[in-house]
N, C-alpha and C. Protein backbone atom coordinates (compact mmCIF):
# COMPACT_ATOMS: atom_id res chain seq x y z
N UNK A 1 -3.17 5.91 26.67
CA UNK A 1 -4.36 5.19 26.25
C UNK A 1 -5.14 6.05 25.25
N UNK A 2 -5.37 5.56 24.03
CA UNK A 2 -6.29 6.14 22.94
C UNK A 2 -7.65 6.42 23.83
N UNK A 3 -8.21 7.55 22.96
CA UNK A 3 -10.00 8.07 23.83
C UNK A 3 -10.41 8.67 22.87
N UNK A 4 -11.46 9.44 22.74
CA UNK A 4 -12.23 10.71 22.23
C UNK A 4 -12.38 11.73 23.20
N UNK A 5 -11.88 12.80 22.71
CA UNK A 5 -12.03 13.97 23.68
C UNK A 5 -13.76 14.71 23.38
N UNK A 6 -14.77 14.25 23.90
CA UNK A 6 -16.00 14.52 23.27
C UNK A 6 -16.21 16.22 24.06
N UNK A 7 -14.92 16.91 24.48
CA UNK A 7 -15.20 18.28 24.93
C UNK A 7 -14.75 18.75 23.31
N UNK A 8 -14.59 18.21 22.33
CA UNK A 8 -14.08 18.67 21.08
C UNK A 8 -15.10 18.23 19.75
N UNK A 9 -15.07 19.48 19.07
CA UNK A 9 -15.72 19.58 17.79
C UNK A 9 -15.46 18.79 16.79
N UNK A 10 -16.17 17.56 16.57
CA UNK A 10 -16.26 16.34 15.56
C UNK A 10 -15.95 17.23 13.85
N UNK A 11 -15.07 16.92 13.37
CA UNK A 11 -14.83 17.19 12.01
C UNK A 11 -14.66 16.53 10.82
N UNK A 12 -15.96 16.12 10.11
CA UNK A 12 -16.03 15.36 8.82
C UNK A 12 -15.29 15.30 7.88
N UNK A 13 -14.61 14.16 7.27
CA UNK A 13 -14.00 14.16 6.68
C UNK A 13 -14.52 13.68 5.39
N UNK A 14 -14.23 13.70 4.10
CA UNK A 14 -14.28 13.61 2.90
C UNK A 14 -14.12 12.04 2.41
N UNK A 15 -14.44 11.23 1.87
CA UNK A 15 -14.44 9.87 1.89
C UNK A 15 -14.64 9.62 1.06
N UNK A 16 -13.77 8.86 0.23
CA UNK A 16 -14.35 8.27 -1.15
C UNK A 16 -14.33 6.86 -1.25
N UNK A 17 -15.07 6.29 -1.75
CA UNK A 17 -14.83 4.39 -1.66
C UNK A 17 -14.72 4.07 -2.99
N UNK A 18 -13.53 3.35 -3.38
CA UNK A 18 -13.43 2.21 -4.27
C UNK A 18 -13.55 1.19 -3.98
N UNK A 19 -14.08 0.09 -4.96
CA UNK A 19 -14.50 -1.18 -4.71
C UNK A 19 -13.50 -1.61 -5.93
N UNK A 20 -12.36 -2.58 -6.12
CA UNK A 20 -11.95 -3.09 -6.71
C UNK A 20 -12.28 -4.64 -6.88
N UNK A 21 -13.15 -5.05 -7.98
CA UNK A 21 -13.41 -6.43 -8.81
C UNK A 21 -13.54 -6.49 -9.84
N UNK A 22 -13.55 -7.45 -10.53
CA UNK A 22 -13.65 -7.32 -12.07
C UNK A 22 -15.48 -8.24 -11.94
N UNK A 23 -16.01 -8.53 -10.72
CA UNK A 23 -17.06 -9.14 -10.71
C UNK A 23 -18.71 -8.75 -10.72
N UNK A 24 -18.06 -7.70 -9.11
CA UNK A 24 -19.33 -6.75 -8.59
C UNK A 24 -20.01 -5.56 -9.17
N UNK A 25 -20.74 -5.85 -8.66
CA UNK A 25 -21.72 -4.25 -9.29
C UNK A 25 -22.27 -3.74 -7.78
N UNK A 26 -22.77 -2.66 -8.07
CA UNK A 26 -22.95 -1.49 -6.78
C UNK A 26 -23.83 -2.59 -6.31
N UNK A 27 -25.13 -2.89 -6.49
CA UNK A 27 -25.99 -4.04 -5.82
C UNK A 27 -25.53 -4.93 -5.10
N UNK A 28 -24.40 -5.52 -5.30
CA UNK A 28 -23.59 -6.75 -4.93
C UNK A 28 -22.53 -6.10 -3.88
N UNK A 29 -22.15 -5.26 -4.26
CA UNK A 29 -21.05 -4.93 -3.30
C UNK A 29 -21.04 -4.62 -1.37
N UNK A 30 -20.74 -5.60 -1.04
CA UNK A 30 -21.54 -5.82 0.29
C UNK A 30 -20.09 -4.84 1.27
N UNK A 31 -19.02 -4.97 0.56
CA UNK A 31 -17.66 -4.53 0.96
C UNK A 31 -17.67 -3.15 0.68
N UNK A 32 -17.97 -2.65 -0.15
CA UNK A 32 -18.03 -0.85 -0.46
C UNK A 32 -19.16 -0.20 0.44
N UNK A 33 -20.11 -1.30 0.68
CA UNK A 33 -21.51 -0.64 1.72
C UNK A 33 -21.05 -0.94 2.97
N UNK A 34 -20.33 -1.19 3.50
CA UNK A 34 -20.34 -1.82 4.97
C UNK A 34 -19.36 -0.21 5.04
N UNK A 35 -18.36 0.02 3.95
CA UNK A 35 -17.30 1.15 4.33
C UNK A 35 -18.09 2.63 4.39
N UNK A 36 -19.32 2.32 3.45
CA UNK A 36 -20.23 3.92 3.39
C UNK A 36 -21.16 3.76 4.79
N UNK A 37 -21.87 2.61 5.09
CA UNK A 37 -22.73 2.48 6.09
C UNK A 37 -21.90 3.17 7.62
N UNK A 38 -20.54 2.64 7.31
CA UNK A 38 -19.86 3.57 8.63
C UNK A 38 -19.48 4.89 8.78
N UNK A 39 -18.68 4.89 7.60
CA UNK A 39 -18.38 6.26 7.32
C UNK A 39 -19.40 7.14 7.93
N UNK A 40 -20.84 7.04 6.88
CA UNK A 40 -21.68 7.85 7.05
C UNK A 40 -22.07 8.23 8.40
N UNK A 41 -22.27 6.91 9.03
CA UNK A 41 -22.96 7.07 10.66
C UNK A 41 -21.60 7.71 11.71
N UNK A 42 -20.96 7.32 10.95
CA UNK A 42 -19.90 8.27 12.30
C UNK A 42 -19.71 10.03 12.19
N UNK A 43 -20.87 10.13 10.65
CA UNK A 43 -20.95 11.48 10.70
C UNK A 43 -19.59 12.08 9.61
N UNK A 44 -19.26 11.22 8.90
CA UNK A 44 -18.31 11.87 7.52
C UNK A 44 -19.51 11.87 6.38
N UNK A 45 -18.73 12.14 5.08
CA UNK A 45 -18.92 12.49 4.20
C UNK A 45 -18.86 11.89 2.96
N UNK A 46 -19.68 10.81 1.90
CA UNK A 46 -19.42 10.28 1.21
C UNK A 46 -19.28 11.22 -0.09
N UNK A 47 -17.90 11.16 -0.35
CA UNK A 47 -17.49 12.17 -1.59
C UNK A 47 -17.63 11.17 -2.57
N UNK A 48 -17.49 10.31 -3.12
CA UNK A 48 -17.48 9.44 -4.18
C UNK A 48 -17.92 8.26 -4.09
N UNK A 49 -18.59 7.27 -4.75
CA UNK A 49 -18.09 5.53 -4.96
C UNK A 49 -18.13 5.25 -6.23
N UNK A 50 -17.02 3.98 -6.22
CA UNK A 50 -16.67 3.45 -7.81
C UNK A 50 -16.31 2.58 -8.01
N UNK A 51 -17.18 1.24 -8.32
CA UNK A 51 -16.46 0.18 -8.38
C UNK A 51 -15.43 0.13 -10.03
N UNK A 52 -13.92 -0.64 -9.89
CA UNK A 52 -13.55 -0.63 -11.13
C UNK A 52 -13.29 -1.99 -11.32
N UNK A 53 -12.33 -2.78 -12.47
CA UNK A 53 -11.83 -3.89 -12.44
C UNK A 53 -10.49 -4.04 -11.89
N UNK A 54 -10.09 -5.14 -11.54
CA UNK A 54 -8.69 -5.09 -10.91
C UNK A 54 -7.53 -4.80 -12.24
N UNK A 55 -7.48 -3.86 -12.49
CA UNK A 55 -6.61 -3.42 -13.32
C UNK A 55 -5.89 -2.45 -12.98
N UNK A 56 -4.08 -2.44 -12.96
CA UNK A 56 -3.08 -1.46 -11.70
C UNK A 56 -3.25 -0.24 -12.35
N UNK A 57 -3.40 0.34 -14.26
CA UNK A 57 -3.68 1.56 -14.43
C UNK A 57 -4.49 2.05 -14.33
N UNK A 58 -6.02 1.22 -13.85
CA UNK A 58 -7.31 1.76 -13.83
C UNK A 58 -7.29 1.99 -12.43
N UNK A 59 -6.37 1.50 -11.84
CA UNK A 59 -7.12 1.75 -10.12
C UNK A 59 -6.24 3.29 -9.92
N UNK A 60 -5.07 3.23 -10.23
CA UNK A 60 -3.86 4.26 -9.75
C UNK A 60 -4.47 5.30 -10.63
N UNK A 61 -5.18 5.42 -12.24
CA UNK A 61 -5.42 6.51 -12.41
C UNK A 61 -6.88 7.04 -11.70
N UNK A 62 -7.56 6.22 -10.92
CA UNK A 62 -8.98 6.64 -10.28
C UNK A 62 -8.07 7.39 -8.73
N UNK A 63 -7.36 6.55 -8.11
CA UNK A 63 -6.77 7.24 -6.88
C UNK A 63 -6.08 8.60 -7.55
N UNK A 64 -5.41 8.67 -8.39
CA UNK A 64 -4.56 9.87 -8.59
C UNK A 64 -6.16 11.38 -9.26
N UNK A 65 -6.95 10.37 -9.25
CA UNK A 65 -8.20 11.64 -9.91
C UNK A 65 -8.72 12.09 -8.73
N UNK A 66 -9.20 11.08 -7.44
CA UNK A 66 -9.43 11.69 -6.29
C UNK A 66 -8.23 12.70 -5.74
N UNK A 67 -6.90 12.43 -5.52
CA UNK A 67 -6.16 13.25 -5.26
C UNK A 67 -5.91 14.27 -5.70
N UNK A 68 -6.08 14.73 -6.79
CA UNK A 68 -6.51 15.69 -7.34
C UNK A 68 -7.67 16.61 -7.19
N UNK A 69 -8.99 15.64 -6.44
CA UNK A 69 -9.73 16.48 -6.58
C UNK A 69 -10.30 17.03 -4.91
N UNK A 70 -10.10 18.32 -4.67
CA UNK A 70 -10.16 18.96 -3.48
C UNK A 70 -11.25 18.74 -2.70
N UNK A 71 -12.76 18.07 -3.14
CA UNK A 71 -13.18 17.56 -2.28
C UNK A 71 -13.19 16.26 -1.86
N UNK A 72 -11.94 15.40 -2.06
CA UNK A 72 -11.74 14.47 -1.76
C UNK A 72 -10.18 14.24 -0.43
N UNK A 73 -11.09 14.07 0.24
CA UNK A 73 -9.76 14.11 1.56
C UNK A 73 -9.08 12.63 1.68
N UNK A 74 -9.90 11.54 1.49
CA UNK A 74 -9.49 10.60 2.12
C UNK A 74 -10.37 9.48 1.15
N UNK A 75 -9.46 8.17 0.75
CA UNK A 75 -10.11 7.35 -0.42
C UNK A 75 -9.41 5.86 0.56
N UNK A 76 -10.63 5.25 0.39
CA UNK A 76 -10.70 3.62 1.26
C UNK A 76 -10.94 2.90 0.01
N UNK A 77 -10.32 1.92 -0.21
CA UNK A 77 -10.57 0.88 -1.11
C UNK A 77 -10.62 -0.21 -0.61
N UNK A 78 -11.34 -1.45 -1.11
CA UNK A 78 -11.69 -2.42 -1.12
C UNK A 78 -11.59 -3.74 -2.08
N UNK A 79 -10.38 -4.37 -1.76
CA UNK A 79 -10.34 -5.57 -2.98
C UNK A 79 -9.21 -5.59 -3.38
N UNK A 80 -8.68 -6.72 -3.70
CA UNK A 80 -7.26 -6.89 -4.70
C UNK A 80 -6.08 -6.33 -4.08
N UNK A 81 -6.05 -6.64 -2.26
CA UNK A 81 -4.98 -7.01 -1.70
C UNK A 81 -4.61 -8.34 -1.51
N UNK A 82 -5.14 -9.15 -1.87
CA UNK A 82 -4.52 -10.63 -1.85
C UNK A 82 -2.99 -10.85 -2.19
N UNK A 83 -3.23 -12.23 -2.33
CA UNK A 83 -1.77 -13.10 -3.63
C UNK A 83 -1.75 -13.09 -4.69
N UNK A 84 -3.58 -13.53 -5.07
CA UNK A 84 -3.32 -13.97 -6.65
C UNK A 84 -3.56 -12.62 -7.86
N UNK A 85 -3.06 -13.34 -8.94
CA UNK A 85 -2.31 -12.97 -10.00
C UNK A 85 -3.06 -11.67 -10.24
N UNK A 86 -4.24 -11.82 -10.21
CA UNK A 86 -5.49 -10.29 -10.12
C UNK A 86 -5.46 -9.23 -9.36
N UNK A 87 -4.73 -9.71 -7.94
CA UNK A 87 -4.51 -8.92 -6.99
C UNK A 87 -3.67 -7.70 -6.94
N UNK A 88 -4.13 -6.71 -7.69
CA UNK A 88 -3.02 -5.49 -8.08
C UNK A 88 -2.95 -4.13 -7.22
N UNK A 89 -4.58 -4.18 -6.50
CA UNK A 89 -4.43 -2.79 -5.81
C UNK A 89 -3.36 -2.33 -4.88
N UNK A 90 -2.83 -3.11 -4.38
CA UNK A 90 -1.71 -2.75 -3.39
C UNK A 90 -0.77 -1.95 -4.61
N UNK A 91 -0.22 -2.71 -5.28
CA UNK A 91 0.86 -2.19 -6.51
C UNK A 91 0.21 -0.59 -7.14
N UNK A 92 -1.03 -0.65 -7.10
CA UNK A 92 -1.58 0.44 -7.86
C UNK A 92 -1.29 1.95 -6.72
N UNK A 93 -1.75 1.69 -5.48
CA UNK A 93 -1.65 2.25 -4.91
C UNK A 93 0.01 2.51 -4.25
N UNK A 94 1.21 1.94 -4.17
CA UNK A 94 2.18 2.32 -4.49
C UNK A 94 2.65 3.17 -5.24
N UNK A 95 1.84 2.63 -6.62
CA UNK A 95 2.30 3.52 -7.59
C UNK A 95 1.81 5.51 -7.52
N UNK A 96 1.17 5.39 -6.39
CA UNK A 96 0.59 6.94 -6.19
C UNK A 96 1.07 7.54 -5.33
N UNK A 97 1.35 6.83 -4.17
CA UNK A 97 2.15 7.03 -2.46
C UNK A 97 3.56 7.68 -2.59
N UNK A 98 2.97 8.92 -2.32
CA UNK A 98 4.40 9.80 -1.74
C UNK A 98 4.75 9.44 -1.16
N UNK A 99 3.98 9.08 0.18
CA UNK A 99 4.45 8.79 1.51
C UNK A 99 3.72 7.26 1.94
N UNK A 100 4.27 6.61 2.46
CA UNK A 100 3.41 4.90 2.59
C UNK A 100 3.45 4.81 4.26
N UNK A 101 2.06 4.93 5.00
CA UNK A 101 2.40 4.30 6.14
C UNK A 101 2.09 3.55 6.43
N UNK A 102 3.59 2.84 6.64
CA UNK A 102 3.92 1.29 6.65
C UNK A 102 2.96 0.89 8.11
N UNK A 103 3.23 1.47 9.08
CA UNK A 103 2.43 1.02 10.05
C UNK A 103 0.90 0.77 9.74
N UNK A 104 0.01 0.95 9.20
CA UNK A 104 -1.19 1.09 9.00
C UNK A 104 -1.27 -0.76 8.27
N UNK A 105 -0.45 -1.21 7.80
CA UNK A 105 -0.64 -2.61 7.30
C UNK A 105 -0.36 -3.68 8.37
N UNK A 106 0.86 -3.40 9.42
CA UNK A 106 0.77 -3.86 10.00
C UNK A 106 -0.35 -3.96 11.80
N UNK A 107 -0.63 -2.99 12.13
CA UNK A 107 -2.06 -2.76 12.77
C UNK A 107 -3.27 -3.40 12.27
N UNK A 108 -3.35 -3.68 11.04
CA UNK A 108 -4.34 -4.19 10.38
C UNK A 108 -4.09 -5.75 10.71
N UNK A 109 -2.42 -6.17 10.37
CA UNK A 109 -2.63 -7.26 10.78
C UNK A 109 -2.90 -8.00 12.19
N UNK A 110 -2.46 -7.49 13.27
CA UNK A 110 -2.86 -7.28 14.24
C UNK A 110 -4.27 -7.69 14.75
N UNK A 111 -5.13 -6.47 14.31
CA UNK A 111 -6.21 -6.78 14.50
C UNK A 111 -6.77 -7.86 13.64
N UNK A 112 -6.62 -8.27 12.69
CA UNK A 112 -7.21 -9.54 11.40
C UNK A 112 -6.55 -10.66 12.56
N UNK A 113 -5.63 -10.58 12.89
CA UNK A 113 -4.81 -11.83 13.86
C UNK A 113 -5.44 -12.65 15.47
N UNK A 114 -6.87 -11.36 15.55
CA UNK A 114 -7.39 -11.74 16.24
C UNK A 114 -8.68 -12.41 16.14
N UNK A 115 -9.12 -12.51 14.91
CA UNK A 115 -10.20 -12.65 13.99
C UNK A 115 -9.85 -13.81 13.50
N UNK A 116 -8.94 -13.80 12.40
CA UNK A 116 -9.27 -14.84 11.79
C UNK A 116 -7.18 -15.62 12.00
N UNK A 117 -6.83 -15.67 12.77
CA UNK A 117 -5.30 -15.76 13.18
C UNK A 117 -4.38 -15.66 12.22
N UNK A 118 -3.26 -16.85 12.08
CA UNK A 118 -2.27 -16.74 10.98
C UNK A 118 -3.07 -16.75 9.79
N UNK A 119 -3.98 -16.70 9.36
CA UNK A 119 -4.70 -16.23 8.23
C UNK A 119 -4.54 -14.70 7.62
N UNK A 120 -4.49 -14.37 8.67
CA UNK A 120 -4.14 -12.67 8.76
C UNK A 120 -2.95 -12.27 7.84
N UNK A 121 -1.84 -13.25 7.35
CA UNK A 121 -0.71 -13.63 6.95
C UNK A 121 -0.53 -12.94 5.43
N UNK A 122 -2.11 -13.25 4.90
CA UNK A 122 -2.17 -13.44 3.48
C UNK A 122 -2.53 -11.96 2.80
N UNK A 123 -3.41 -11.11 3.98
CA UNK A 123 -3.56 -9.48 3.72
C UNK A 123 -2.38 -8.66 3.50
N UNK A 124 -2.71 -7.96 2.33
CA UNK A 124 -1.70 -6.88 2.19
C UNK A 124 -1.97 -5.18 1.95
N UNK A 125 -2.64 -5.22 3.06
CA UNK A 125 -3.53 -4.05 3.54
C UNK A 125 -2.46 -3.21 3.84
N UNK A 126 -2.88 -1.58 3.06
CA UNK A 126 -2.06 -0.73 3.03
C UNK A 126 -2.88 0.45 3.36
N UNK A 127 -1.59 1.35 3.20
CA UNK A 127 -1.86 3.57 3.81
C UNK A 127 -0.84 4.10 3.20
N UNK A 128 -1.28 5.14 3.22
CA UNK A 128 -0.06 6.36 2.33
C UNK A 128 -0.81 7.23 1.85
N UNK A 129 0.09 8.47 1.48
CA UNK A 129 -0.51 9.69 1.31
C UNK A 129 -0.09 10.17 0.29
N UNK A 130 -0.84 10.86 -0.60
CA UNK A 130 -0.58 11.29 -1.86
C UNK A 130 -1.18 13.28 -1.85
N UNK A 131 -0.48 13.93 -2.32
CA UNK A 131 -1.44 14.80 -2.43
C UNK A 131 -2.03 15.52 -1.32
N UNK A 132 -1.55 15.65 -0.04
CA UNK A 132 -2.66 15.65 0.95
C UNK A 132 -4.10 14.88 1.14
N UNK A 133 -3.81 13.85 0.09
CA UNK A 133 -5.18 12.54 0.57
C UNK A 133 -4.58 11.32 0.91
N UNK A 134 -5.60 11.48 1.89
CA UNK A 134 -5.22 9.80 2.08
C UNK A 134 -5.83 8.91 1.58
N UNK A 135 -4.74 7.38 1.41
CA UNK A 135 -4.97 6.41 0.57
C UNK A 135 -5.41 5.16 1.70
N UNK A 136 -6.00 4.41 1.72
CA UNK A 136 -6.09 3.10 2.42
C UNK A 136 -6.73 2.04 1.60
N UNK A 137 -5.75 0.74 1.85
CA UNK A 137 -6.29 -0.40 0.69
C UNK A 137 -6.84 -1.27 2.00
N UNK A 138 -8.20 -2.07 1.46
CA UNK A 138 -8.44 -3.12 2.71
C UNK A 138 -8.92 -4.18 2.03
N UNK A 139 -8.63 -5.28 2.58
CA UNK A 139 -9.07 -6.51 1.49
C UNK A 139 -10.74 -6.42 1.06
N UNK A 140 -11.16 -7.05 0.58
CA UNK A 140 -12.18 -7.27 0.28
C UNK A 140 -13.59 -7.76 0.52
N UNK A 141 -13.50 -8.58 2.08
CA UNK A 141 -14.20 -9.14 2.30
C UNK A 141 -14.66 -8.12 3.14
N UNK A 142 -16.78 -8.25 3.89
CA UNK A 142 -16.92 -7.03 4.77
C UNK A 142 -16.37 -7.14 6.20
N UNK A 143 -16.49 -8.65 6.37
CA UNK A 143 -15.67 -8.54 7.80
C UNK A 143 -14.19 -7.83 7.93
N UNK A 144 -13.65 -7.96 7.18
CA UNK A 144 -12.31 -6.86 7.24
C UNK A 144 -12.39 -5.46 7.18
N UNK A 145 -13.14 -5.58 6.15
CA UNK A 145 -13.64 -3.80 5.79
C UNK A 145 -14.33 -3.33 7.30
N UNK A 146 -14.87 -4.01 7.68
CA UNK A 146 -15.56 -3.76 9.22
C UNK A 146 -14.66 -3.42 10.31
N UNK A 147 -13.07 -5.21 10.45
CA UNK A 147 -12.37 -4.76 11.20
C UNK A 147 -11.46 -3.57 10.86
N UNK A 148 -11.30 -3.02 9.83
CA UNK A 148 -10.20 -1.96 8.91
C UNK A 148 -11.04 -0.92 9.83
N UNK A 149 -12.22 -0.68 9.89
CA UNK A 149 -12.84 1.06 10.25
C UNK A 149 -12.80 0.66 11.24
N UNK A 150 -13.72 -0.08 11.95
CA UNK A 150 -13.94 -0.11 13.30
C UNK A 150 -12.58 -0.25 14.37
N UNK A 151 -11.87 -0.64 13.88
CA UNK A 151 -10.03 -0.85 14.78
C UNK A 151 -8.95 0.39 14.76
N UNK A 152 -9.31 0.66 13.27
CA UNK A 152 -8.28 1.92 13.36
C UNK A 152 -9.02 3.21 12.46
N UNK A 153 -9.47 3.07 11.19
CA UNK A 153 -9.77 4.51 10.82
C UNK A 153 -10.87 4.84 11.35
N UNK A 154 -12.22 4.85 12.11
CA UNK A 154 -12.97 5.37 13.08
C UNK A 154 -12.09 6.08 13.65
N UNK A 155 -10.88 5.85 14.58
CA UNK A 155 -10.36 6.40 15.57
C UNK A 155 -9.65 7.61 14.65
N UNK A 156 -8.87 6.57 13.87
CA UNK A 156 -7.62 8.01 13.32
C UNK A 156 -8.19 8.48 11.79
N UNK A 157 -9.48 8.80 11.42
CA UNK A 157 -10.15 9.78 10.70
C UNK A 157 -11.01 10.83 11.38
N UNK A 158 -11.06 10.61 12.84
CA UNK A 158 -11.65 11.55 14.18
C UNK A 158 -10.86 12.42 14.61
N UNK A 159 -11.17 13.72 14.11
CA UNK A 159 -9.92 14.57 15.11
C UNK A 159 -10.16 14.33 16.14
N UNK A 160 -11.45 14.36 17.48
CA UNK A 160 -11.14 14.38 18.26
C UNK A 160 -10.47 12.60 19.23
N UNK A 161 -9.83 11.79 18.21
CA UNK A 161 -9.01 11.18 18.77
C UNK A 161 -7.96 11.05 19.78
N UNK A 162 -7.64 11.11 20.63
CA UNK A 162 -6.07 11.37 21.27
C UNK A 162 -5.47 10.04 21.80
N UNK A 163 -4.22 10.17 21.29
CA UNK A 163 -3.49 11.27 21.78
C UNK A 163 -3.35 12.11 20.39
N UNK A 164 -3.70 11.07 19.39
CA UNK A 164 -3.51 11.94 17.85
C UNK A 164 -4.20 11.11 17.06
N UNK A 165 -3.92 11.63 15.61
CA UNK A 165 -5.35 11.37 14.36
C UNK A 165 -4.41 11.70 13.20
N UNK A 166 -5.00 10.97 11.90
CA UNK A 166 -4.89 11.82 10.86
C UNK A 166 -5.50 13.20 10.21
N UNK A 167 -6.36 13.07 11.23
CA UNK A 167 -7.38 14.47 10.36
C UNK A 167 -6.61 15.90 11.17
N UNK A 168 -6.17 15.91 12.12
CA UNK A 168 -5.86 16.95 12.36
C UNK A 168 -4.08 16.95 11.91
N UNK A 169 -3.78 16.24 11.26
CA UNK A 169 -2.65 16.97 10.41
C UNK A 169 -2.38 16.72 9.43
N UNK A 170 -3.61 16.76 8.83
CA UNK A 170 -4.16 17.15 7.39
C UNK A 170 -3.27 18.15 6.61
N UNK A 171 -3.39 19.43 7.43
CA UNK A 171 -2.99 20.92 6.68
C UNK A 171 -2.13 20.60 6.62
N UNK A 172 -0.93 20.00 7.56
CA UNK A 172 0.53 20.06 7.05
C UNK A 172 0.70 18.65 5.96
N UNK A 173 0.01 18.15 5.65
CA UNK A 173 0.65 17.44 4.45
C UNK A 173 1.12 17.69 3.39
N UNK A 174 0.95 18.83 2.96
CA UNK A 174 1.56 19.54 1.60
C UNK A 174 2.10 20.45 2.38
N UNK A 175 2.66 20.47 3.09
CA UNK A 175 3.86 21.55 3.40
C UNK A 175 4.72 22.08 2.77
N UNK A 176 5.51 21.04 2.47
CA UNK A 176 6.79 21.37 1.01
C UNK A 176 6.24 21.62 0.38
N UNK A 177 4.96 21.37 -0.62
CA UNK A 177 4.64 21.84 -1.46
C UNK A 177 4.71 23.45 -1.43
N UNK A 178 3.65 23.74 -0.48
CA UNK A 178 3.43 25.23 -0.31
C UNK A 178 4.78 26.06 -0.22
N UNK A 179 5.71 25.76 0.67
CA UNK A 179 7.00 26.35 0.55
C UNK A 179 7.89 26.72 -0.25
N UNK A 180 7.90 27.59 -0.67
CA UNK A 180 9.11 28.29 -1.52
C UNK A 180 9.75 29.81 -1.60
């Protein structure tokens, strides 16, 4: 059974939010605030926000600039996992993913399946790791962005998660790299 071990030292993590539309502006963006309003209160760290347009080289070269940049641990996006023709962030974020965990889309659906049911069908909510950062795409709307933190990254951006987390095996993500 998942818990918090609250005999353990809470460790902030680095957070950056993209908002992908070709519509919104920071004022409007009710989906990029719902992801900082949590973040923040669970006691992380807002390293960045940026809304861009749904465009696959503008989004993949903004993720590949956070990954690059060392105070950025972990980048949540918002928008342009759909169907239609605009809908590129998933592709963008492929295009950066060393590593893709596949599980993280399907958990998502899962939980969306209880919300809003076979509707859940149409998300193409993603994870993967680039760089030693992590990537997460979540649709757009805030109720998702809500169920996306509150279901799974609350838990697995918490080291003291158990039985396990992403934050505590952080350091080994560039492993190979370091090795030689």
């Amino acid at each position: 059974m998942s818990r918090i071990d609250e005999t353990m030292e809470f460790i902030p993590v680095r957070i950056a939010i993209l908002t992908v539309s070709d519509s919104r502006s920071l004022e409007e963006d009710r989906s990029g605030q719902v992801l900082v309003d949590r973040l923040q209160a669970a006691g992380h760290v807002l390293a960045d926000r940026k809304i861009i347009p749904d465009e696959r080289a503008e989004i993949a070269d903004q993720l590949r600039a956070w990954v690059a940049d060392p105070e950025v641990d972990a980048v949540i996006s918002t928008g342009g996992t759909g169907l239609t023709g605009r809908d590129v962030t998933v592709e963008a974020h492929r295009d950066v993913y060393e590593k893709e965990i596949e599980a993280f889309g399907t958990v998502f659906t899962v939980v969306s399946m209880k919300k809003i049911g076979t509707s859940a069908v149409q998300s193409r909510a993603t994870g993967g790791v680039a760089g030693g950062t992590y990537l997460f795409a979540l649709p757009g709307s805030p109720g998702a962005c809500k169920d996306g933190w509150d279901e799974i990254l609350a838990f697995q951006l918490d080291y003291r998660h158990r039985p396990c987390n992403f934050v505590e095996i952080m350091p080994r993500l560039t492993e190979t790299q370091r090795r030689k």
